[in-house]
C-alpha atoms as a PDB file:
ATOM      1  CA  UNK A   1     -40.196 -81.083 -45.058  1.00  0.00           C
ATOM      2  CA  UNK A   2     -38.974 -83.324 -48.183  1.00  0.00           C
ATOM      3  CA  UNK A   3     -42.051 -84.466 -50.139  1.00  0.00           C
ATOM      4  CA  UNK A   4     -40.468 -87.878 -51.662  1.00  0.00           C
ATOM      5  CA  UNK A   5     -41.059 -88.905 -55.336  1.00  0.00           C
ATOM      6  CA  UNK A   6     -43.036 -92.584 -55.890  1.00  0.00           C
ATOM      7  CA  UNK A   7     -44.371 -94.810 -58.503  1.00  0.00           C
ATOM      8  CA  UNK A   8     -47.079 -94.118 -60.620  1.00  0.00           C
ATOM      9  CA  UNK A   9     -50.247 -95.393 -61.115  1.00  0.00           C
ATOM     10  CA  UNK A  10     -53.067 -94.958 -63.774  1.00  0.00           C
ATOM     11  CA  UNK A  11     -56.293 -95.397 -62.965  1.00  0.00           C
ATOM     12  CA  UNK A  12     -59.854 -94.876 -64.366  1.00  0.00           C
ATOM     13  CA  UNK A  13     -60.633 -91.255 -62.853  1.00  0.00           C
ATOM     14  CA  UNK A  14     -63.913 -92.263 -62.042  1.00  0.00           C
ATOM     15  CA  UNK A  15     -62.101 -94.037 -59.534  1.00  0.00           C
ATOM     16  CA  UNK A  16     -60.835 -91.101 -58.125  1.00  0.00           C
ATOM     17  CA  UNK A  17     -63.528 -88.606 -58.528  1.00  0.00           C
ATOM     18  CA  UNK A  18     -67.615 -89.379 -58.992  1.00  0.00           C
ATOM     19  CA  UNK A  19     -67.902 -88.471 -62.678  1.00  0.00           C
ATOM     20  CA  UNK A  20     -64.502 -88.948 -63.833  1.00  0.00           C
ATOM     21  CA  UNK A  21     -64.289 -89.551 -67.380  1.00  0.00           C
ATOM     22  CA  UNK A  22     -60.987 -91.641 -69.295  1.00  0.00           C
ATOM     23  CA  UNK A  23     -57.583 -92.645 -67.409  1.00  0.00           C
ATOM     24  CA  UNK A  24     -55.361 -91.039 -65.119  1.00  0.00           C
ATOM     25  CA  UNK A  25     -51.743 -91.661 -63.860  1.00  0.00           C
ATOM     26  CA  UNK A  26     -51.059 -90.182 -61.129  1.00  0.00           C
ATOM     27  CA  UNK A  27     -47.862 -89.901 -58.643  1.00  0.00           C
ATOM     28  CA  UNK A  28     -47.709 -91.565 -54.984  1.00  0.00           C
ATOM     29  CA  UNK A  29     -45.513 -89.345 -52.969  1.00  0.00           C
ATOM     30  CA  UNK A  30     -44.582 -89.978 -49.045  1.00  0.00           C
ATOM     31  CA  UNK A  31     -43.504 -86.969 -46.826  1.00  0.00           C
ATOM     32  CA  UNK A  32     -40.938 -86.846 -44.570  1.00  0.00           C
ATOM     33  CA  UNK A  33     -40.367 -84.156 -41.869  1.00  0.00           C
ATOM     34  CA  UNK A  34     -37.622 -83.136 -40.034  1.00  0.00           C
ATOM     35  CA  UNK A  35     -38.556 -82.202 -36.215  1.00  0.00           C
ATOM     36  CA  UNK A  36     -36.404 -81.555 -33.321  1.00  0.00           C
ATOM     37  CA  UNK A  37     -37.828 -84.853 -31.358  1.00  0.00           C
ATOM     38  CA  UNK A  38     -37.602 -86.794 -34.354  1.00  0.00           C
ATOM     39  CA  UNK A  39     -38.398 -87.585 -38.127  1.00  0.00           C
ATOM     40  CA  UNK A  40     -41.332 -88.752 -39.124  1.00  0.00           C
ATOM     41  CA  UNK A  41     -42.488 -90.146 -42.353  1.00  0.00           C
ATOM     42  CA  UNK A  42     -45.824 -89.814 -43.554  1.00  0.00           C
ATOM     43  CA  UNK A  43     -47.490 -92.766 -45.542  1.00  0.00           C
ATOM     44  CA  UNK A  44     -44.602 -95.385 -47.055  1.00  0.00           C
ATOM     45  CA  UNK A  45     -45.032 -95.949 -50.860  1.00  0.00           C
ATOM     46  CA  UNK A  46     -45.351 -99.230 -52.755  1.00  0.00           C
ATOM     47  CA  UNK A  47     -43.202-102.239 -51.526  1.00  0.00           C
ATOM     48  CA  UNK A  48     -39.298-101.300 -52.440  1.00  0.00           C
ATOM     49  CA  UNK A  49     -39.064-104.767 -54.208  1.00  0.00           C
ATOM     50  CA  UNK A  50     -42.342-103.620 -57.050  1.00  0.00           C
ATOM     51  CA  UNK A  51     -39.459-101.837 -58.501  1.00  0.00           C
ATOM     52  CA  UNK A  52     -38.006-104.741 -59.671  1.00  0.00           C
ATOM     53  CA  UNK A  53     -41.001-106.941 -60.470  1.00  0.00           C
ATOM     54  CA  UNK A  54     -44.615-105.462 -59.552  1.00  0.00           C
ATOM     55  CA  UNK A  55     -46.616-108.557 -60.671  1.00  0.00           C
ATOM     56  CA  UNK A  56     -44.467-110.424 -58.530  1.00  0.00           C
ATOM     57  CA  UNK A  57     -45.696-108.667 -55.554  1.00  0.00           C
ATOM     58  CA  UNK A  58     -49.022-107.337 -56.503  1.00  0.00           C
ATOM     59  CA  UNK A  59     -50.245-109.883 -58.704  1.00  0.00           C
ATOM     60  CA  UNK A  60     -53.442-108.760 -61.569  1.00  0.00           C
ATOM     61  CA  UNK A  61     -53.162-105.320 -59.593  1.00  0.00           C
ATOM     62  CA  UNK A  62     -50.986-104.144 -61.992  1.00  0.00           C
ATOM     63  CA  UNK A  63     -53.182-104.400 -65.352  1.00  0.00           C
ATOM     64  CA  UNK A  64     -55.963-102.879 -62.965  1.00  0.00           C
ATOM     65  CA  UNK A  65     -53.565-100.197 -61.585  1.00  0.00           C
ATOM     66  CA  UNK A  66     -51.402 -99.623 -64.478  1.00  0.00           C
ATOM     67  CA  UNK A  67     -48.118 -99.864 -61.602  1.00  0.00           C
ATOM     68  CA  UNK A  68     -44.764 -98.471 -62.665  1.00  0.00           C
ATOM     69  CA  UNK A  69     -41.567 -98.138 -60.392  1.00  0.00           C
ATOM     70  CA  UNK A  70     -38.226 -97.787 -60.836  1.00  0.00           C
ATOM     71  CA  UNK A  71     -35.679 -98.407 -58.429  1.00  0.00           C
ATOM     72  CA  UNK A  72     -35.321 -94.890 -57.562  1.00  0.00           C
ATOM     73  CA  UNK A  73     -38.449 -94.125 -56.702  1.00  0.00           C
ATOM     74  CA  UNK A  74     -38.468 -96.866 -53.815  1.00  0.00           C
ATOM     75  CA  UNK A  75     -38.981 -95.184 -50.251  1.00  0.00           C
ATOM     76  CA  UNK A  76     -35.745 -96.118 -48.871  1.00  0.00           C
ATOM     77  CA  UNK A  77     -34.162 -94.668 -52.352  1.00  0.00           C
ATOM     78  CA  UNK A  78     -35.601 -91.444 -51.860  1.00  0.00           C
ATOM     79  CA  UNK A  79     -34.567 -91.184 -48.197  1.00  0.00           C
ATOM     80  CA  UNK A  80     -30.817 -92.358 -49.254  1.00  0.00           C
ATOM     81  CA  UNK A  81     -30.542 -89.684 -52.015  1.00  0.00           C
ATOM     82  CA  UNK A  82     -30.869 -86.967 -49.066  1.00  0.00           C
ATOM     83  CA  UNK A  83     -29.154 -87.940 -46.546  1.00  0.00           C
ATOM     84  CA  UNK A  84     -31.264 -90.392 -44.578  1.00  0.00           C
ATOM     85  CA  UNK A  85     -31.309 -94.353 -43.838  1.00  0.00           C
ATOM     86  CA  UNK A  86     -34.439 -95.991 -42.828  1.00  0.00           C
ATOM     87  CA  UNK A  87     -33.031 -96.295 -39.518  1.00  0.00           C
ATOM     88  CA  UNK A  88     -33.132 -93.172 -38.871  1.00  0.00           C
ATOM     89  CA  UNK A  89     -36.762 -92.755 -39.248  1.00  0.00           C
ATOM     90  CA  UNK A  90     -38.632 -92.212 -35.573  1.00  0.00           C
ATOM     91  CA  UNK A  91     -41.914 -92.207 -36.590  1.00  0.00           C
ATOM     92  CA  UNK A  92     -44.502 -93.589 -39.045  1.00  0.00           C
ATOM     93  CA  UNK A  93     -47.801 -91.409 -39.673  1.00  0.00           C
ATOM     94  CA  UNK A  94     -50.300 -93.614 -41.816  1.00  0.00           C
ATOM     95  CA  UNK A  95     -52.697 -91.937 -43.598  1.00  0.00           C
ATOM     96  CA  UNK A  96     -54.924 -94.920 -44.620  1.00  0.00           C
ATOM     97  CA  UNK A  97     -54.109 -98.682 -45.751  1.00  0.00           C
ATOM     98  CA  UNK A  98     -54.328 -99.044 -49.250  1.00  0.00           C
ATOM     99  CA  UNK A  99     -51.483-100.708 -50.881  1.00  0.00           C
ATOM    100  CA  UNK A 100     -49.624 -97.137 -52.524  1.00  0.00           C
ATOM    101  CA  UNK A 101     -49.437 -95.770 -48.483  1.00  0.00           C
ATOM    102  CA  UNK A 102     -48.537 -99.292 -46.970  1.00  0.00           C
ATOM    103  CA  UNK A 103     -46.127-100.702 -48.838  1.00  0.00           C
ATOM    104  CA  UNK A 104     -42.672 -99.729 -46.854  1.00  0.00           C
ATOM    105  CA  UNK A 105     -43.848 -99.715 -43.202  1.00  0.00           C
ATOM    106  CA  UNK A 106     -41.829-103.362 -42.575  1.00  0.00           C
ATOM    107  CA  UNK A 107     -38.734-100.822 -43.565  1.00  0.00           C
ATOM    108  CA  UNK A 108     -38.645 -99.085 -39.826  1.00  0.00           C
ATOM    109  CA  UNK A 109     -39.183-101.841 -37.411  1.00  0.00           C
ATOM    110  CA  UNK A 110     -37.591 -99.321 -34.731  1.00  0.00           C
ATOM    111  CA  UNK A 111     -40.086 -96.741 -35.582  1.00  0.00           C
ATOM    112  CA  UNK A 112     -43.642 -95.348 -33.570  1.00  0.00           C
ATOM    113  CA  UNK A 113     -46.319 -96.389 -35.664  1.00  0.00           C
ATOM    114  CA  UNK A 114     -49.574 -94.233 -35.429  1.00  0.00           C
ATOM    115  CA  UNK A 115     -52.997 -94.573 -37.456  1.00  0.00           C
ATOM    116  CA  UNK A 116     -56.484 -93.758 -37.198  1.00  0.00           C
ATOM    117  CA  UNK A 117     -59.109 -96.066 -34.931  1.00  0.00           C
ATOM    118  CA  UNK A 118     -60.672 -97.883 -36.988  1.00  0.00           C
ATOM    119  CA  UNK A 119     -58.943 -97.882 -39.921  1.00  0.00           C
ATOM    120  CA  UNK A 120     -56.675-101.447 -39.052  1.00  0.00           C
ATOM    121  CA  UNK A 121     -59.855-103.531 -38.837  1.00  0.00           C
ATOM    122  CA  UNK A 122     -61.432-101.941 -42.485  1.00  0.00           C
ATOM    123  CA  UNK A 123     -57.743-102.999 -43.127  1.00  0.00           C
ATOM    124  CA  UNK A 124     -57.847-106.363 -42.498  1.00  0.00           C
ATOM    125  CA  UNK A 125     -61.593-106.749 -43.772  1.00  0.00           C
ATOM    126  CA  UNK A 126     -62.706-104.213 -46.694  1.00  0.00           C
ATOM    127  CA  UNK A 127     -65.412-103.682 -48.301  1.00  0.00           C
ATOM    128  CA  UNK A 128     -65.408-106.479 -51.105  1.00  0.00           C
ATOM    129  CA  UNK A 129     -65.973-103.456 -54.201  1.00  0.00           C
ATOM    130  CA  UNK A 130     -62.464-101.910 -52.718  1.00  0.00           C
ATOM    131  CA  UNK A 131     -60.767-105.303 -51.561  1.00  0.00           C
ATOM    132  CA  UNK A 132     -58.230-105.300 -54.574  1.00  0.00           C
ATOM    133  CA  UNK A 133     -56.363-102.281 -52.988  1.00  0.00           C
ATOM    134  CA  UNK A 134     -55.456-103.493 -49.355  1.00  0.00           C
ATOM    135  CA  UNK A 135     -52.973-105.953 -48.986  1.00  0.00           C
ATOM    136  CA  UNK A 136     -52.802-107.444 -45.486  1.00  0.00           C
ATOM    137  CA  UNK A 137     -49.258-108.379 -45.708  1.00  0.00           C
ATOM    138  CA  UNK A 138     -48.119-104.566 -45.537  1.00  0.00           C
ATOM    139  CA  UNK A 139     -49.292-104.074 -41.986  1.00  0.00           C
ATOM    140  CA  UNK A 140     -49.244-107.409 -40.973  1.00  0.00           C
ATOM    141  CA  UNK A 141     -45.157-106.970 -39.616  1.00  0.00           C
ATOM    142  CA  UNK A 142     -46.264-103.872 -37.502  1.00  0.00           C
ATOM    143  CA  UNK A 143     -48.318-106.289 -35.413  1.00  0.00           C
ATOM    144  CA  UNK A 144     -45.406-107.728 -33.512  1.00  0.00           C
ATOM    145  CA  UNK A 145     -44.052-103.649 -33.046  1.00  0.00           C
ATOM    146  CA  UNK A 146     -47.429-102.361 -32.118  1.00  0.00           C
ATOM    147  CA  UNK A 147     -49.601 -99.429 -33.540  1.00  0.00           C
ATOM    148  CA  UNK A 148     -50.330 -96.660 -31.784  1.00  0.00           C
ATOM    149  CA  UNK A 149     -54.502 -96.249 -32.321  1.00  0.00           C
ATOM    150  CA  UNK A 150     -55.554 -92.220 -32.346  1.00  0.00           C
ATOM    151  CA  UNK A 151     -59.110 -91.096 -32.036  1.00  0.00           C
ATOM    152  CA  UNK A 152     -59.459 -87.754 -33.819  1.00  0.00           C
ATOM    153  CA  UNK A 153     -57.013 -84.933 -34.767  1.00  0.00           C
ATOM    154  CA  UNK A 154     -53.801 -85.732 -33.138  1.00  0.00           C
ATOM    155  CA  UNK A 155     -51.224 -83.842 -32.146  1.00  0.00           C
ATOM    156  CA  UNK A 156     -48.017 -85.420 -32.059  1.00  0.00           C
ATOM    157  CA  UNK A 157     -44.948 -83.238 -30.772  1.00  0.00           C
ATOM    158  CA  UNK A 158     -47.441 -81.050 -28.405  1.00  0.00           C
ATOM    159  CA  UNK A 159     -46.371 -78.014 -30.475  1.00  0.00           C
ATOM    160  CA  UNK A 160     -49.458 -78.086 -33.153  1.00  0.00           C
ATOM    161  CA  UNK A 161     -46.510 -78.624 -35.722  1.00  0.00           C
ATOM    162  CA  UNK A 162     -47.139 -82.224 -37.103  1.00  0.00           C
ATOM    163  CA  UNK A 163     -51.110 -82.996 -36.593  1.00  0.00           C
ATOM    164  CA  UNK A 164     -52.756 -85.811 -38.057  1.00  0.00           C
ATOM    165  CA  UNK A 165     -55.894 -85.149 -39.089  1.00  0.00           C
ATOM    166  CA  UNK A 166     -59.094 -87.331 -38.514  1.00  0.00           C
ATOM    167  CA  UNK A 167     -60.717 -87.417 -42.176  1.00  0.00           C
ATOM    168  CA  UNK A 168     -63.034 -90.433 -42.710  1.00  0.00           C
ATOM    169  CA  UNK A 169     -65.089 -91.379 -45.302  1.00  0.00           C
ATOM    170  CA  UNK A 170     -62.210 -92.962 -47.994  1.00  0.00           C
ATOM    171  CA  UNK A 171     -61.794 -95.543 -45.514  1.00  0.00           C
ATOM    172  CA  UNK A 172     -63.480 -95.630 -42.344  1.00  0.00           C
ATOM    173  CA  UNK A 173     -60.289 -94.336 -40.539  1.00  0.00           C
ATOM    174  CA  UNK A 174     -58.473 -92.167 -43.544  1.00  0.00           C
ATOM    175  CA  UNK A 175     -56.350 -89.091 -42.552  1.00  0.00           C
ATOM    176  CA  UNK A 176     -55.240 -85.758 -43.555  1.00  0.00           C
ATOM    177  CA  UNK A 177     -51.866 -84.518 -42.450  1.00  0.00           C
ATOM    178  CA  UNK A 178     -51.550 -80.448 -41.044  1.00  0.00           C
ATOM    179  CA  UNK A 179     -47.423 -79.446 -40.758  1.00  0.00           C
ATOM    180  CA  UNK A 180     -46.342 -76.431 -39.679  1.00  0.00           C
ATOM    181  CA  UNK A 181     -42.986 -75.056 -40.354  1.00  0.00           C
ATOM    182  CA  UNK A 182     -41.152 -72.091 -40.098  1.00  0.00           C
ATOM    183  CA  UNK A 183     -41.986 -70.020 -43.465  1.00  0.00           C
ATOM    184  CA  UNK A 184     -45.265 -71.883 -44.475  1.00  0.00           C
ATOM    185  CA  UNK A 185     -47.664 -74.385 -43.596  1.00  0.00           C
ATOM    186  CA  UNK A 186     -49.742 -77.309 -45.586  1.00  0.00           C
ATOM    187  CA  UNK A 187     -52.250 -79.579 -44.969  1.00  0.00           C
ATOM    188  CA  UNK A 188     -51.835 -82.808 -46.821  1.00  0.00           C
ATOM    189  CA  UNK A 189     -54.871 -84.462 -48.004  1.00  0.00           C
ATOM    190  CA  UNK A 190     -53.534 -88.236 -48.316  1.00  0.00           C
ATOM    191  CA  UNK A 191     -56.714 -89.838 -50.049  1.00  0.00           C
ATOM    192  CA  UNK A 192     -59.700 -87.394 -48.361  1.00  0.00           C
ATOM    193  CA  UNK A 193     -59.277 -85.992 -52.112  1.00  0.00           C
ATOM    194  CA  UNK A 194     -57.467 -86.738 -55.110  1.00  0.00           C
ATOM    195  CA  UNK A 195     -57.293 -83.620 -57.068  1.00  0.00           C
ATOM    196  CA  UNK A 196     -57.859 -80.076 -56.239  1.00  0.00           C
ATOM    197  CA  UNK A 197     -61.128 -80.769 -58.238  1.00  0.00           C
ATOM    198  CA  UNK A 198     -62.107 -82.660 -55.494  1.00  0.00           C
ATOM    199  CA  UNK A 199     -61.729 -80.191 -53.264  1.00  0.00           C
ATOM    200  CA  UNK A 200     -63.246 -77.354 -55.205  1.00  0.00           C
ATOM    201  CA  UNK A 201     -66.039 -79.112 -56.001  1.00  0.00           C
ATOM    202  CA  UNK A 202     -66.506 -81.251 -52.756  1.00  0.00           C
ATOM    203  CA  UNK A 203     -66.783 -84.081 -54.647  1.00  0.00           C
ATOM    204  CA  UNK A 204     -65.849 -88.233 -53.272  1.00  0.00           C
ATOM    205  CA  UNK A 205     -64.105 -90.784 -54.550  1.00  0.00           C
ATOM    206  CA  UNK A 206     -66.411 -93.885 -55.969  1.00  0.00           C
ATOM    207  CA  UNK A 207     -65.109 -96.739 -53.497  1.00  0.00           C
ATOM    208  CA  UNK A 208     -65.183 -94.352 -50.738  1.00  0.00           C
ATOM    209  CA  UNK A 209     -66.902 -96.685 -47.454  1.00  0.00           C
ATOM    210  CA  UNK A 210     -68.870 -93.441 -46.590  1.00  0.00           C
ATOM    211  CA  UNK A 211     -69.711 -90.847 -48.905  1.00  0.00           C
ATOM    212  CA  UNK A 212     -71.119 -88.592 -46.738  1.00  0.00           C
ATOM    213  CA  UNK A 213     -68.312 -88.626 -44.097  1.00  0.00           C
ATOM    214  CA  UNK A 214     -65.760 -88.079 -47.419  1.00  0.00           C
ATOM    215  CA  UNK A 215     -67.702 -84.934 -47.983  1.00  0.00           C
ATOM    216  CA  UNK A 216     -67.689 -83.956 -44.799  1.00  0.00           C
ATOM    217  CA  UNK A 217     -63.328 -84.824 -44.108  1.00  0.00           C
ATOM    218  CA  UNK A 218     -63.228 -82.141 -47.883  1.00  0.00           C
ATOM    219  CA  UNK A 219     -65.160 -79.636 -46.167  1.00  0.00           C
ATOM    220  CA  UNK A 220     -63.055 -79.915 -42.578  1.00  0.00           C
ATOM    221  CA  UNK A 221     -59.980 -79.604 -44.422  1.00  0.00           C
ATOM    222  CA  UNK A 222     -61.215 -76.654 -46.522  1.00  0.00           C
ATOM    223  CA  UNK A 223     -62.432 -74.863 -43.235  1.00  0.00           C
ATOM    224  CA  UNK A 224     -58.947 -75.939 -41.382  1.00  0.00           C
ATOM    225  CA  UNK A 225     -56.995 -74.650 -44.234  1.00  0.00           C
ATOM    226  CA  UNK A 226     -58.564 -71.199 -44.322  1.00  0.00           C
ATOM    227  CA  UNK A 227     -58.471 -70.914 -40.356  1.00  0.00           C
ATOM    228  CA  UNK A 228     -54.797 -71.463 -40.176  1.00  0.00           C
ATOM    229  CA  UNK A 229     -53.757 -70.122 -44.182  1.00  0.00           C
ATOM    230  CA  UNK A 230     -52.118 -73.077 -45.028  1.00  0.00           C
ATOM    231  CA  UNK A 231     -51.961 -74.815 -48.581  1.00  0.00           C
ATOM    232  CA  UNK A 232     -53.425 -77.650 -49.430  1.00  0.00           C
ATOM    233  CA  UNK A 233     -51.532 -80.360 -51.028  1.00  0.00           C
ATOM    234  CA  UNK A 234     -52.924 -83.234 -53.038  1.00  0.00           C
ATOM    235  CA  UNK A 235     -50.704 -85.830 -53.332  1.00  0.00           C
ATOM    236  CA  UNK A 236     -52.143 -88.030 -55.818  1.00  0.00           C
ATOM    237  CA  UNK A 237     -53.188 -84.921 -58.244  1.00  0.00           C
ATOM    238  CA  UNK A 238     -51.066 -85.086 -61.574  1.00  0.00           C
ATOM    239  CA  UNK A 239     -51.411 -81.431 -62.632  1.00  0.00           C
ATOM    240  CA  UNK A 240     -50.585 -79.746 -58.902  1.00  0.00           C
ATOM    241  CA  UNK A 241     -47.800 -82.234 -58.154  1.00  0.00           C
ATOM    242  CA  UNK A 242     -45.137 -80.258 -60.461  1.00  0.00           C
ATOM    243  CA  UNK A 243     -46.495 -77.133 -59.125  1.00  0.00           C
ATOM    244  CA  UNK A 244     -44.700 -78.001 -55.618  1.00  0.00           C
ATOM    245  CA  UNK A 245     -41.035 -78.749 -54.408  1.00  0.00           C
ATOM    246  CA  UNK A 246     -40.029 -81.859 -54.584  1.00  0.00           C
ATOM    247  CA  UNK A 247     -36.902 -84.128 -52.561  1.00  0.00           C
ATOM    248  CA  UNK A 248     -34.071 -82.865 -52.569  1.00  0.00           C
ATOM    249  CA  UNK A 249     -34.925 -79.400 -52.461  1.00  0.00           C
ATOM    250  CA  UNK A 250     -37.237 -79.193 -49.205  1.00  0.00           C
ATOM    251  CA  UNK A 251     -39.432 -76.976 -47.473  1.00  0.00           C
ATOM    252  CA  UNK A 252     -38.811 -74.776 -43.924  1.00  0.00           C
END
């Protein structure tokens, strides 16, 4: 498993956490793992071409969301510097369809595309307070390709290896993502938390659609995560992403 450096964005933490207090920039990773019936990619980063002008693409966004990419940090970047083409990419694991997971998925028209029920029509048709951080035209592409809808955890090899994990509340079909490899496993929160904070503390985000389901996808990660030992990786937490490995040093 490579976890894949992103952009950046910097938000107000209240945000990201009720009771947050100042600004916060924090990383947008995707994760790719390596299986023997295929690779799959989990969540797809900004739109490659942000890197080269983000107002172009996301418009006022980027005063809101403070954006900032450089070329390197574009998906199909990261997968180049080790060893990978889009192309080669099998499948695509969505966490949720805010802009920072949605923004590469047109990048692997010949991939499986899988996603939560539910979370395709919220999509499409937010909640006006957290309407500034979909855009349609992401997922639009993957209409002609076909998603595959899950209900609940979902296994996706068989093996229990890669599971995507049902976690609603962020958005009414957000996910978690359980991997299991050889030495170590993790469960990776996606948006179901943005800090460790969070997931101390049990506390939701302040546009989450359901605040009692995102309390309830912190504690069902918590309990999942001391069931099977695994750690628990934040993605968009500042402070734990340096404490991890990160592309091209991977993960076994």
């Amino acid at each position: 498993m490579w976890a894949l450096d992103g952009a950046r964005m910097t938000l107000e933490n209240s945000l990201l956490i009720v009771g947050g207090t100042g600004k916060l920039t924090v990383p947008l990773p995707t994760f790719l793992i390596e299986h023997e019936r295929g690779l799959v990619l989990f969540d797809t980063g900004l739109v490659p071409e942000a890197a080269d002008d983000p107002r172009l693409v996301y418009g006022e966004l980027v005063d809101e969301a403070g954006i900032e990419m450089t070329p390197d940090q574009r998906v199909d970047h990261q997968l180049a510097a080790i060893g990978f083409r889009p192309e080669d990419i099998t499948h695509v694991l969505l966490s949720h369809t805010h802009v920072d997971h949605t923004g590469g998925l047109s990048l692997f028209p010949q991939a499986k595309f899988f996603i939560q029920r539910g979370e395709l029509g919220y999509g499409y048709w937010p909640y006006p307070a957290a309407a500034a951080f979909f855009r349609q035209a992401d997922f639009e592409p993957i209409r002609k390709i076909g998603w595959n809808e899950v209900d609940g955890d979902f296994d996706l090899f068989g093996d229990g290896s890669i599971q995507l994990l049902a976690c609603p509340g962020h958005t009414p079909g957000n996910a978690s993502l359980f991997v299991q490899l050889s030495e170590r496993s993790f469960i990776i929160t996606g948006d179901t938390a943005h800090s460790t904070r969070a997931i101390e503390a049990e506390l939701p985000a302040s546009p989450d659609a359901n605040t009692e389901q995102a309390v309830w996808s912190i504690r069902k990660i918590k309990q999942l995560a001391a069931a099977r030992q695994a750690e628990i990786w934040v993605p968009h937490d500042p402070e734990q992403w340096p404490e991890f490995e990160h592309a091209p040093a991977s993960y076994t």
